[in-house]
Protein backbone atom coordinates (compact mmCIF):
# COMPACT_ATOMS: atom_id res chain seq x y z
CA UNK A 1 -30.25 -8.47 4.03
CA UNK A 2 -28.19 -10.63 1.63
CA UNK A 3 -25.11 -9.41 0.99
CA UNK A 4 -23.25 -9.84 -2.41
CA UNK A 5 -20.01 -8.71 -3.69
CA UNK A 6 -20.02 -5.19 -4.71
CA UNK A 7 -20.41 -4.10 -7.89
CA UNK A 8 -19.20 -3.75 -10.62
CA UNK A 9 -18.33 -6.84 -11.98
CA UNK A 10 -16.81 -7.79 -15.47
CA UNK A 11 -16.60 -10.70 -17.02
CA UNK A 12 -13.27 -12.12 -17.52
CA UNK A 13 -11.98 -14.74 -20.55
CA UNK A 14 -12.70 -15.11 -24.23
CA UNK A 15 -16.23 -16.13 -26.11
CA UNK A 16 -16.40 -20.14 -26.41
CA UNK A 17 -14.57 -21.30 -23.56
CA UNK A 18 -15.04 -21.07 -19.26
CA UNK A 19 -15.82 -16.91 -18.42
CA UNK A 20 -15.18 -15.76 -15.15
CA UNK A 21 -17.21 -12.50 -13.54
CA UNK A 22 -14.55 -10.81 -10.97
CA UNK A 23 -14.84 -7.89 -9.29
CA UNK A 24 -11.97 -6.32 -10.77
CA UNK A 25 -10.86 -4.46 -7.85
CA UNK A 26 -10.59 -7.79 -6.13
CA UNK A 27 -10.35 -9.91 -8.85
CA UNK A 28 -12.59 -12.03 -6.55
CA UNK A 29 -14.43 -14.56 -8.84
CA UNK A 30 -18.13 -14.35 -8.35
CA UNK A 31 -19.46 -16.49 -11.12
CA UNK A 32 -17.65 -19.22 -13.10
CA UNK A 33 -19.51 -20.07 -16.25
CA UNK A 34 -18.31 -23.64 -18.07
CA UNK A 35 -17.13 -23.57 -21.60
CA UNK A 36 -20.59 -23.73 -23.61
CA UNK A 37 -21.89 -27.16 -24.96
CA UNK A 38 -23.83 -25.25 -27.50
CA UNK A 39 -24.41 -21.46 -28.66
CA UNK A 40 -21.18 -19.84 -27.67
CA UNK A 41 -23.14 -16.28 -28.03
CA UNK A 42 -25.98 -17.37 -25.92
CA UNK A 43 -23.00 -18.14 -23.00
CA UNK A 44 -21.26 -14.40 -23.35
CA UNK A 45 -25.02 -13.39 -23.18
CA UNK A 46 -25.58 -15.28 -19.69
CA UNK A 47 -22.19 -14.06 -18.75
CA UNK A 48 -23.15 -10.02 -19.48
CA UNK A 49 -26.64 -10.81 -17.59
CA UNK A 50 -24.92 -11.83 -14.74
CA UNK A 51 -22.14 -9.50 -14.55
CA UNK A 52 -24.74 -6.50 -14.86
CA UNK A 53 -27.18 -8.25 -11.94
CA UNK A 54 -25.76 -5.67 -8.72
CA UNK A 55 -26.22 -2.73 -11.34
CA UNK A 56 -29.85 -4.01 -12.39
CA UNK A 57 -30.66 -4.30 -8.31
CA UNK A 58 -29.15 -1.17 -7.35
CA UNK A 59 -31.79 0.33 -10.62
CA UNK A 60 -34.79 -1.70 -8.89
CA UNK A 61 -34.14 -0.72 -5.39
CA UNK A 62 -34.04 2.99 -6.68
CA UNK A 63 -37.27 2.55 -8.87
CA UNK A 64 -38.39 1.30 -6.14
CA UNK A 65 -37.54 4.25 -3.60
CA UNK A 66 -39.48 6.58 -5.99
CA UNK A 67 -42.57 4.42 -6.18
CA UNK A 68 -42.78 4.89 -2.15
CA UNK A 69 -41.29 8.21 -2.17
CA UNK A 70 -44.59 9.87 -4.08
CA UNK A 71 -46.73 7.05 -6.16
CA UNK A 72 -48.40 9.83 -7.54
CA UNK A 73 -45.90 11.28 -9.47
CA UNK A 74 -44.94 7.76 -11.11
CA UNK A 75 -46.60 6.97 -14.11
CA UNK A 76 -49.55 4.26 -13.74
CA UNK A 77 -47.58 1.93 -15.77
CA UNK A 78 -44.60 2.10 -13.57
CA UNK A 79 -46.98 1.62 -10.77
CA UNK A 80 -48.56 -1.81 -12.34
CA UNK A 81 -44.89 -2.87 -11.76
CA UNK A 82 -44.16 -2.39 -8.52
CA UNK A 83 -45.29 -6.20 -8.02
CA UNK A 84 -42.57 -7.56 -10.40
CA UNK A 85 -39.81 -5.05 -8.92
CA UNK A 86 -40.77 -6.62 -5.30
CA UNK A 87 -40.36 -9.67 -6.68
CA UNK A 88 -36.96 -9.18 -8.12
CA UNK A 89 -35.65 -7.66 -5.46
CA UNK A 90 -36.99 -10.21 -3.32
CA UNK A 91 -35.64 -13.14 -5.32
CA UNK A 92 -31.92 -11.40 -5.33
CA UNK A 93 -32.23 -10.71 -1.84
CA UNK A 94 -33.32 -14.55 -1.25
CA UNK A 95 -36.46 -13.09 0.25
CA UNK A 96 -38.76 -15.13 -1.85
């Protein structure tokens, strides 16, 4: 299992120049984004993507869970994505 460190993490620093994602109980630096060379909205946008990324696993892993628990009580469209959710978690896990 990969490990990470825990969630939650926030993004620290202002729109248009280097953000930082800490956990703030640490204020451990997990992620150091440059100042943008272009679209300073599409660089906050990277930074909230990342920052949310344990919270979007921990979702998966849970989707997950109740997929396997009882697939027949998950609706055939979540069950067409229990391919891509493997995948995810796979690719976060660096189990690709």
């Amino acid at each position: 299992m990969s490990k990470y460190t825990p969630a939650p993490w926030e993004i620290r620093g202002q729109p248009g120049s280097a953000l930082l994602i800490v956990q703030p109980e640490t204020d451990w630096p997990v992620a150091i984004l440059e100042a943008p060379t272009s679209d300073p909205e599409v660089h906050a946008a990277n930074a909230r993507l990342i920052a949310a990324a344990p919270d979007m696993l921990d979702a998966l892993e849970q989707a997950r869970l109740f997929i396997e628990d009882d697939p027949q009580r998950a609706p055939a469209g979540v069950l067409a994505l229990a391919a891509q959710i493997d995948a995810a978690i796979a690719k976060a896990k660096c189990r690709t």
